[in-house]
Protein backbone atom coordinates (compact mmCIF):
# COMPACT_ATOMS: atom_id res chain seq x y z
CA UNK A 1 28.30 5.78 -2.85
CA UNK A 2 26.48 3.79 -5.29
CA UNK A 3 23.26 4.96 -6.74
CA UNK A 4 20.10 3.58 -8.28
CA UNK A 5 17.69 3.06 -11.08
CA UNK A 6 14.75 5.19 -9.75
CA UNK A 7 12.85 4.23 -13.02
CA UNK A 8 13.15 0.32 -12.65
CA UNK A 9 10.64 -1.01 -10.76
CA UNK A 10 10.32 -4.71 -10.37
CA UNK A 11 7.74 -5.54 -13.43
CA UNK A 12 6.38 -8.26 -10.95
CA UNK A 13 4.39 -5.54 -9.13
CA UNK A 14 2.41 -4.12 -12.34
CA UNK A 15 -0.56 -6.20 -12.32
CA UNK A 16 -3.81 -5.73 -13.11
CA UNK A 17 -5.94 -4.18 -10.82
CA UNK A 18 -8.93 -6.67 -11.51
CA UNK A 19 -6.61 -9.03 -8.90
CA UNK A 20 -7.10 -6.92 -5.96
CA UNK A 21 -10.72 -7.16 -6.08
CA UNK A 22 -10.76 -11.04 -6.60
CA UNK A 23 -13.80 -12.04 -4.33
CA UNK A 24 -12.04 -15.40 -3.89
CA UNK A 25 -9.26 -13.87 -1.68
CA UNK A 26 -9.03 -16.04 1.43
CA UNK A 27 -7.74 -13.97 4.63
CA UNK A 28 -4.92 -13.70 6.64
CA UNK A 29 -4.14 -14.02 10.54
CA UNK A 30 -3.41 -10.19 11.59
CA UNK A 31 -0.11 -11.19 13.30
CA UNK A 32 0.41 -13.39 10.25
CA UNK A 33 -0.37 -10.51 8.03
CA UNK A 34 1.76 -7.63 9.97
CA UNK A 35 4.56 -10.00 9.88
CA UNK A 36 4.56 -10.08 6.33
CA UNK A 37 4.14 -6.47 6.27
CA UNK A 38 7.58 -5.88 8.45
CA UNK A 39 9.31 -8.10 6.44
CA UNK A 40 7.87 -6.05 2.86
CA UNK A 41 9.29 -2.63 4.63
CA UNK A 42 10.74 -2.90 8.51
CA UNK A 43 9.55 -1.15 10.81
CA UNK A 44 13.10 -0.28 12.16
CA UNK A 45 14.09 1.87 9.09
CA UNK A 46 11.15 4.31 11.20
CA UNK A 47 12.73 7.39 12.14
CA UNK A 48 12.97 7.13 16.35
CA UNK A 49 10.21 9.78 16.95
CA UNK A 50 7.94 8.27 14.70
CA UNK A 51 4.86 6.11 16.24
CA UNK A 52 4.82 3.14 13.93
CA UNK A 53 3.13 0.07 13.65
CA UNK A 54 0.09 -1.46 15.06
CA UNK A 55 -1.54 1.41 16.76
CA UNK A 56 -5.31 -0.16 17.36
CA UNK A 57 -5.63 -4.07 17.83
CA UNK A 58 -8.90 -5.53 18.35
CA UNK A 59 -9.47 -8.84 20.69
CA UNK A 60 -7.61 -11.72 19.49
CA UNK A 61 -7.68 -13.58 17.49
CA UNK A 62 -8.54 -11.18 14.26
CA UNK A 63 -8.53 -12.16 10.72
CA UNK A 64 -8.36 -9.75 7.87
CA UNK A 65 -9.91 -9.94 4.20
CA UNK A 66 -10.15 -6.57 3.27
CA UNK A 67 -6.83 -4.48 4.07
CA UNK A 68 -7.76 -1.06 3.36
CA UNK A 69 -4.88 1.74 2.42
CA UNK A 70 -5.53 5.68 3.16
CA UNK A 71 -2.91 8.52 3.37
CA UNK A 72 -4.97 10.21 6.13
CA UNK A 73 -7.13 8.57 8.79
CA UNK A 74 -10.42 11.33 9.12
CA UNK A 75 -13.55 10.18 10.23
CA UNK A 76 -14.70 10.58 6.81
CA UNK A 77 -12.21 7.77 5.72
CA UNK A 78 -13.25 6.13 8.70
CA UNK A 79 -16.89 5.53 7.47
CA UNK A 80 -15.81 4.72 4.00
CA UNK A 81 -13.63 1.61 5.35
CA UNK A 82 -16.66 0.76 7.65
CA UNK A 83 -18.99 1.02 4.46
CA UNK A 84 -16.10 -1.17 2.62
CA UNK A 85 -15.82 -3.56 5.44
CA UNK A 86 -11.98 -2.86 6.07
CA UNK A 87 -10.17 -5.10 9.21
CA UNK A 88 -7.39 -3.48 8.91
CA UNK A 89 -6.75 0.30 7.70
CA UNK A 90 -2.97 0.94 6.60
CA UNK A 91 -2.91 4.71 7.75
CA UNK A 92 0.17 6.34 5.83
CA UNK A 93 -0.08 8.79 8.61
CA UNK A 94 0.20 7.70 12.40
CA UNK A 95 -4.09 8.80 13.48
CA UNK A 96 -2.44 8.40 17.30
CA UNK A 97 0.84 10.35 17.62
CA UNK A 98 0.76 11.98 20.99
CA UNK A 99 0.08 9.63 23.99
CA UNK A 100 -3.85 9.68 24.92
CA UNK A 101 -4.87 10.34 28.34
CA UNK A 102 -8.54 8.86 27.74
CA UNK A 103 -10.79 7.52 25.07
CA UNK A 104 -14.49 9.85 25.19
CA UNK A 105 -16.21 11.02 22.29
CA UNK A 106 -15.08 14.33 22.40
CA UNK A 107 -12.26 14.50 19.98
CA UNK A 108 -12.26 13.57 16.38
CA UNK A 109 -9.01 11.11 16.96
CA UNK A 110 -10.60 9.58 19.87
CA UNK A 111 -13.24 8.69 18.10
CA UNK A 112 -11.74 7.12 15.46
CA UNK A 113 -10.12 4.76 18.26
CA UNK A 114 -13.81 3.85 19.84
CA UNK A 115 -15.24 3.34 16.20
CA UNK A 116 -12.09 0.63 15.02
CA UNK A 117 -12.35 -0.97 18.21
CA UNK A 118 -16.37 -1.22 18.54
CA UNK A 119 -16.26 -2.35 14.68
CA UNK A 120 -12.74 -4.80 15.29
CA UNK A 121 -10.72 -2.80 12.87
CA UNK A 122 -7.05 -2.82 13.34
CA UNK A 123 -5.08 0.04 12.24
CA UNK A 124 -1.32 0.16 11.83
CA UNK A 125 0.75 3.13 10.17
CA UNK A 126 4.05 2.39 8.33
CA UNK A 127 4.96 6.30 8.09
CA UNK A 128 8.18 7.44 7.29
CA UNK A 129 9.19 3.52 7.78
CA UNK A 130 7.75 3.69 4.01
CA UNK A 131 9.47 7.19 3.49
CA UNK A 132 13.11 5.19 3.75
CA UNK A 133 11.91 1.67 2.14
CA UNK A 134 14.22 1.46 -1.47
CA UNK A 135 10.61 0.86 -3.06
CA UNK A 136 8.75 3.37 -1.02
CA UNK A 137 7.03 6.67 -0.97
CA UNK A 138 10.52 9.08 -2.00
CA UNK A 139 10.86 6.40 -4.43
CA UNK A 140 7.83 7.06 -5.94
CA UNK A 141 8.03 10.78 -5.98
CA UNK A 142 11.44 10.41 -7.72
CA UNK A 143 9.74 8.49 -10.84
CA UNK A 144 8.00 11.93 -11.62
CA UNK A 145 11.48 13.54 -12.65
CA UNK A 146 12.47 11.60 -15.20
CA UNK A 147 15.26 9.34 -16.12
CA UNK A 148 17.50 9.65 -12.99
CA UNK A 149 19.85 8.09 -10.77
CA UNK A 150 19.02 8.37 -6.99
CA UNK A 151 20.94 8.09 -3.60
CA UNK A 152 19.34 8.44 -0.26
CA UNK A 153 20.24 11.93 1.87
CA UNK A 154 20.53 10.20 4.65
CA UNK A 155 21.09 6.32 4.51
CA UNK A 156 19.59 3.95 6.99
CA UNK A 157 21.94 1.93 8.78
CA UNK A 158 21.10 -1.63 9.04
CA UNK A 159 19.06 -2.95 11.87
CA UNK A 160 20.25 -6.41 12.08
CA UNK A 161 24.00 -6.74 12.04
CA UNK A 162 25.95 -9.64 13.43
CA UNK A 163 28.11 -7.37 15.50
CA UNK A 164 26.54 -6.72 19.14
CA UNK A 165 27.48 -4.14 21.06
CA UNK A 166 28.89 -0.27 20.35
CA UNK A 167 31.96 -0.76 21.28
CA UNK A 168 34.94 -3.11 20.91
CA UNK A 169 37.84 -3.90 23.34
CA UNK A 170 41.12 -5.10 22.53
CA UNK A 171 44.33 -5.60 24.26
CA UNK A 172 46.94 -8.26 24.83
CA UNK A 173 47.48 -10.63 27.46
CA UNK A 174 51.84 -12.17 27.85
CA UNK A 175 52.24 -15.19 29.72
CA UNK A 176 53.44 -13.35 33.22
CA UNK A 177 49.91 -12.59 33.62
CA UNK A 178 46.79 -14.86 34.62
CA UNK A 179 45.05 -15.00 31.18
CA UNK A 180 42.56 -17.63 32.45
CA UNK A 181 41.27 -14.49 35.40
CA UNK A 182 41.37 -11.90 32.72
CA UNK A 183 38.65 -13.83 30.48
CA UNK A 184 37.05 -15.04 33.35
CA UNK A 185 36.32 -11.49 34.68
CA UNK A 186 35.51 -9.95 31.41
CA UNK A 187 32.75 -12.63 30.83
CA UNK A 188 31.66 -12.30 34.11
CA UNK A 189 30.52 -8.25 33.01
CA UNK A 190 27.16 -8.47 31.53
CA UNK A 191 26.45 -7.21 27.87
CA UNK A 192 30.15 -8.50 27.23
CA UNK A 193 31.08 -10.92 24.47
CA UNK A 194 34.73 -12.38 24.15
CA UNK A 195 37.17 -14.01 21.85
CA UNK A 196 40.97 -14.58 21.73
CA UNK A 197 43.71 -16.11 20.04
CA UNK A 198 47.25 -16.37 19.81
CA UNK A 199 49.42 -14.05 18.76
CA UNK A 200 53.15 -12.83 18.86
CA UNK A 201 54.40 -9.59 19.37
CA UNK A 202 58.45 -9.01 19.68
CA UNK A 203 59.16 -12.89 19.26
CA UNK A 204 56.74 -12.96 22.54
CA UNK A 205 53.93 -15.37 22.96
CA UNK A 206 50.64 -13.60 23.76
CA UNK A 207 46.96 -14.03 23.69
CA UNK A 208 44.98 -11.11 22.06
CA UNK A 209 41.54 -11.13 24.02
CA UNK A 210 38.69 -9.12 21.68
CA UNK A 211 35.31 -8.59 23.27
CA UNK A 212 32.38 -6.61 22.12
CA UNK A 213 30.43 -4.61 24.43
CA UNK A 214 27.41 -1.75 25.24
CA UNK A 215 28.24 1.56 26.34
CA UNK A 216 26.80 0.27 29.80
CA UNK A 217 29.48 -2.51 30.09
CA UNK A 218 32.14 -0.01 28.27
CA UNK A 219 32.58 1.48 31.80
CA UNK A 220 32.97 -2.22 33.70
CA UNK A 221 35.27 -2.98 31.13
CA UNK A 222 37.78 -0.03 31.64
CA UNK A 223 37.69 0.19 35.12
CA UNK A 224 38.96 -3.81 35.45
CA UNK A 225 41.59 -3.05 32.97
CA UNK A 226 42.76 -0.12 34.42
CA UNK A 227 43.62 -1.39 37.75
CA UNK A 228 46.47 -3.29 35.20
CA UNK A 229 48.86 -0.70 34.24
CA UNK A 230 50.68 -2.67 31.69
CA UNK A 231 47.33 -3.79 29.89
CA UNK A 232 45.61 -0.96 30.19
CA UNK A 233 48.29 1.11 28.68
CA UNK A 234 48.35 -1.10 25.49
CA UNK A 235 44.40 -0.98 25.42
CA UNK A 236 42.47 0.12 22.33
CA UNK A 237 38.67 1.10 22.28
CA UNK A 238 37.00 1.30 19.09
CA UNK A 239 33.60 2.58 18.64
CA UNK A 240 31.60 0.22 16.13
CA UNK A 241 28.75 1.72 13.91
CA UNK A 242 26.60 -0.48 11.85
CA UNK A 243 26.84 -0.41 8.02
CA UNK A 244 24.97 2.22 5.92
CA UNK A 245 22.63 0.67 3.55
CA UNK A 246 22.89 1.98 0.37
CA UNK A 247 19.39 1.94 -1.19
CA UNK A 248 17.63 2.76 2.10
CA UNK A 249 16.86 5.99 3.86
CA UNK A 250 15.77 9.58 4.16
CA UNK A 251 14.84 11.70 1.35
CA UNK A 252 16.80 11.43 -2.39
CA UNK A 253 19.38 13.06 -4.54
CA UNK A 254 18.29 12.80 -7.76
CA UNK A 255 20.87 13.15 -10.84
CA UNK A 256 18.58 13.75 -14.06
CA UNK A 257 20.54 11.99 -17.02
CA UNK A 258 19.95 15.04 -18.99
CA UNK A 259 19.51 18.02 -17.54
CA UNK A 260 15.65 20.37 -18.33
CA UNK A 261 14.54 23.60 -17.93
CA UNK A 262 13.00 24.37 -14.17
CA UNK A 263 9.36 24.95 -16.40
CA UNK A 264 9.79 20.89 -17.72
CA UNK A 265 10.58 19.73 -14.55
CA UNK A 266 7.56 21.54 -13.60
CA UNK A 267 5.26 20.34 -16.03
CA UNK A 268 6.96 16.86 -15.00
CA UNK A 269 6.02 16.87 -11.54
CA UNK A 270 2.28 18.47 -12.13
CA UNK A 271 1.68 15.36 -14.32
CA UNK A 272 3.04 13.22 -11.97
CA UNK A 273 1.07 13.90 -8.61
CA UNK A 274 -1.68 14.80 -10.97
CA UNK A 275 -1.88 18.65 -9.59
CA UNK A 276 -2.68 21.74 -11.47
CA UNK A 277 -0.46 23.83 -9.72
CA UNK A 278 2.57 24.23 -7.52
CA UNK A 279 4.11 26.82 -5.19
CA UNK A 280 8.10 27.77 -6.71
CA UNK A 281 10.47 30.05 -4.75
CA UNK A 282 13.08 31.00 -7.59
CA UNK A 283 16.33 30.57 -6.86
CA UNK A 284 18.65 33.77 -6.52
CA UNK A 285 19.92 34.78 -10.34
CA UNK A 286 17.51 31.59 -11.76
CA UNK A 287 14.34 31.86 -14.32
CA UNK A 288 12.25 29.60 -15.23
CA UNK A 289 14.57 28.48 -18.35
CA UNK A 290 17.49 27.39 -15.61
CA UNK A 291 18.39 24.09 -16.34
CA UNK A 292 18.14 21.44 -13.63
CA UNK A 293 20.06 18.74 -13.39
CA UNK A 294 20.27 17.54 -9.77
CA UNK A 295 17.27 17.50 -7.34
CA UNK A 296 17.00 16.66 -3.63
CA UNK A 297 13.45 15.52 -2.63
CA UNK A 298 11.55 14.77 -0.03
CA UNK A 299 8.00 13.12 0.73
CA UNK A 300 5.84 15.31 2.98
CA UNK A 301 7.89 17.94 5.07
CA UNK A 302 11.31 18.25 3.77
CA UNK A 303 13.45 21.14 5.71
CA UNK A 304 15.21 18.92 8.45
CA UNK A 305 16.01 16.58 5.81
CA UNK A 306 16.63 18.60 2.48
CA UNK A 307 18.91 21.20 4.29
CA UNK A 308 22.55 21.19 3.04
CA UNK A 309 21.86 19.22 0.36
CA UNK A 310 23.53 20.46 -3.20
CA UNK A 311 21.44 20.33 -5.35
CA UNK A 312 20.05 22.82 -8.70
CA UNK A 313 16.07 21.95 -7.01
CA UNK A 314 14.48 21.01 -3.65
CA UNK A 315 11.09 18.73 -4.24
CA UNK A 316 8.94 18.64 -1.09
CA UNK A 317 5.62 19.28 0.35
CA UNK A 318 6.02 21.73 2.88
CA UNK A 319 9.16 23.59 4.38
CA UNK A 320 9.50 27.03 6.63
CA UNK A 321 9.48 30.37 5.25
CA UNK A 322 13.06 30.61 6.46
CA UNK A 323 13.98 27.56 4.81
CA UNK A 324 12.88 28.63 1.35
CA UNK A 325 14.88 31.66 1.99
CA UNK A 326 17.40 30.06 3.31
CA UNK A 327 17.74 27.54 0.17
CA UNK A 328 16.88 30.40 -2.25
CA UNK A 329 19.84 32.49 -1.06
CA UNK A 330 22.07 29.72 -2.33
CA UNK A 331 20.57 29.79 -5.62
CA UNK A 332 18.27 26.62 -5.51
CA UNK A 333 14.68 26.42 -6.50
CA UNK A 334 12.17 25.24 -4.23
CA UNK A 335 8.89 23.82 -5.44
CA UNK A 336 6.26 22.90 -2.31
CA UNK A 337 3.24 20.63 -3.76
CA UNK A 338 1.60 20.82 0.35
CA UNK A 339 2.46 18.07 2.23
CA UNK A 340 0.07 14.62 1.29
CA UNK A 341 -0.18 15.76 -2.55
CA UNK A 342 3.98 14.04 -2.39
CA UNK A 343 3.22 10.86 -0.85
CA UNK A 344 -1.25 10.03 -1.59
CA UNK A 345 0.15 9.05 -5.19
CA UNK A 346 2.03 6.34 -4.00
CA UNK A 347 -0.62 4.40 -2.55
CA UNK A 348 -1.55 3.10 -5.97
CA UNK A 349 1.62 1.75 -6.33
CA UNK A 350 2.30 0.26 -2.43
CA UNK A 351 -1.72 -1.67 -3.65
CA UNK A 352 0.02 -3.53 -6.83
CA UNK A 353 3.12 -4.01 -4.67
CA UNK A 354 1.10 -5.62 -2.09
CA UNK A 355 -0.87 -7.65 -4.31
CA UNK A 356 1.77 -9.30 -5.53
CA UNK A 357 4.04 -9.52 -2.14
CA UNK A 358 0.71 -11.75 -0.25
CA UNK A 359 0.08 -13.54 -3.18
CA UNK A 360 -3.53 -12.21 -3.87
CA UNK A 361 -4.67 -13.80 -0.11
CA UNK A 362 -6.36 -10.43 0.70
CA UNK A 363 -8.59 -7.60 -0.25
CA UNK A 364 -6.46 -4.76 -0.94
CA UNK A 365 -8.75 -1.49 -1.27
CA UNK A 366 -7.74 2.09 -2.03
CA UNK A 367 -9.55 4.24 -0.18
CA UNK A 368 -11.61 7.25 -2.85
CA UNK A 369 -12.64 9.73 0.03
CA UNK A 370 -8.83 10.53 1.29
CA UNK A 371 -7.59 13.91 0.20
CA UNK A 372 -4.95 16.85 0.92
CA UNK A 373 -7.75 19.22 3.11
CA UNK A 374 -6.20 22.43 1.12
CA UNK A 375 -7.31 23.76 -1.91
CA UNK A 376 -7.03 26.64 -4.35
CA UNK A 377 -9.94 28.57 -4.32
């Protein structure tokens, strides 16, 4: 698999931050705007039980000037993008997840709905949508390693690929039988697309019929064919997956160019998210002078995604006690930064990125109130 640069970053995005606060930005239509949004990182890289997207829409039609970006959606964010006149808060984190039954004052996520909608603030969360993007949050926390090469753990497969269908069909059709009723019925199966052309097998004039179909139709499709013996026999069924995108996905193995010691790459990632300290399980016969040379990472919570992965260091926020023990056992290192301290950083970054991608049409403010709620005492 092909790897790449983590440390080149389009140079387009690093502009000044002076632009974002340009008080002649126009505004943008919010369908307009969340359009452009899907098209800077889609949606459909969103891992399926993620809730993604526009979560709070007030009455159309809504126009936004002031897009305001948050890791965490608490009601103390909440009044800052009131204060800062927000229409639309980018919530890293999903503020609905589980399905609502009602909308009362009671609970703190409830009312953060009633406040957005009595103010006409839409909020939309990109989530781990942003955890896959080539440019996003993993992205990000790779650039605090040092010069590396990067893969995803688990690549995206892409969402919009010409072939329809999961399956695909095949089989012959000789001149003895009624080619003409064989497309005819195939077509006739919904969720079914055909083609054909001529072929010759054994100096024998015959039409090869190719059709593409769901797992729904898959079942249509056999049962037709095998009430013909002599096609059915010579039938093949291939099951089609779309192609893995290289640059796009889950979490990142990281290949240092030269290996460190586990207290650099320490040091390294400190400076990076801007922490004074970290939590490190050792890895079984490693110090603190072991060098590292390969690290697996992961924004946020990292055991479903980090485990298996070879690697001399796992990079995440959070992960099970049996998980560190688990990944321990096997020798590797485990540093655990709590979860938002891995991805918070990046929203300086996504700002300039989204500067640049909307041309300067819209207020883009960071908000200064979000924060990991654990600390060190």
């Amino acid at each position: 698999m092909l790897s790449s640069r983590v440390h080149l970053v389009p140079k387009t995005v690093r502009l000044v931050h002076s632009l974002i606060y340009n008080s002649s930005s126009s505004f943008m239509d919010l369908k307009a705007l969340l359009s452009s949004l899907n098209d800077f990182a889609s949606l459909s890289f969103a891992e399926s039980w993620d809730n993604v997207g526009l979560l709070v829409e007030p009455s159309p039609p809504h126009n936004v000037n002031t897009l305001f970006l948050t890791n965490d959606l608490t009601e103390k964010v909440m009044e800052e993008a009131l204060q800062k006149k927000a229409d639309l808060i980018l919530s890293y984190h999903p503020p609905i997840f589980r399905p609502m039954k009602r909308i009362t004052w009671k609970t703190w996520k409830e009312r953060l709905v009633i406040r957005a909608l009595e103010n006409r603030v839409a909020i939309y969360s990109p989530h781990t949508a942003y955890d896959a993007a080539p440019h996003g949050v993993n992205c990000w926390l790779a650039k605090g390693l040092g010069v590396c090469t990067s893969r995803p753990i688990h690549p995206s497969k892409a969402p919009d690929y010409p072939t329809a269908g999961t399956h695909r069909v095949e089989f012959n059709v000789n001149h003895t039988q009624d080619l003409d009723e064989v497309i005819s019925t195939v077509k006739g199966i919904s969720d079914v697309s055909v083609t054909s052309f001529s072929t010759r097998v054994d100096d024998e004039e015959q039409t090869r019929i190719s059709l593409n179909c769901s797992r729904q139709a898959l079942m249509q499709v056999v049962a037709f064919l095998s009430r013909n013996r002599q096609l059915y026999q010579k039938t093949e069924i291939l099951s089609l997956e779309k192609p893995l995108l290289l640059h796009t996905g889950m979490g990142r193995l990281c290949t240092l160019d030269e290996s460190v010691s586990l207290t650099t790459m320490i040091d390294r990632i400190k400076a990076h998210l801007k922490l004074s300290h970290v939590r490190l399980a050792l890895g079984v016969g490693r110090t603190l002078e072991s060098q590292v040379k390969t690290v697996a990472l992961c924004a946020g919570s990292g055991s479903s995604v980090l485990q298996g992965s070879e690697a001399d260091l796992y990079l995440t926020g959070e992960m099970s006690h049996h998980d560190i023990l688990d990944a321990a056992s096997q020798g590797i290192s485990v540093i655990l930064c709590e979860h938002s301290n891995t991805e918070r950083g990046f929203l300086s970054d996504l700002r300039d990125m989204l500067v640049a991608y909307l041309e300067n049409k819209i207020n883009i403010i960071l908000s200064e109130t979000d924060r990991d709620p654990l600390h060190v005492l």
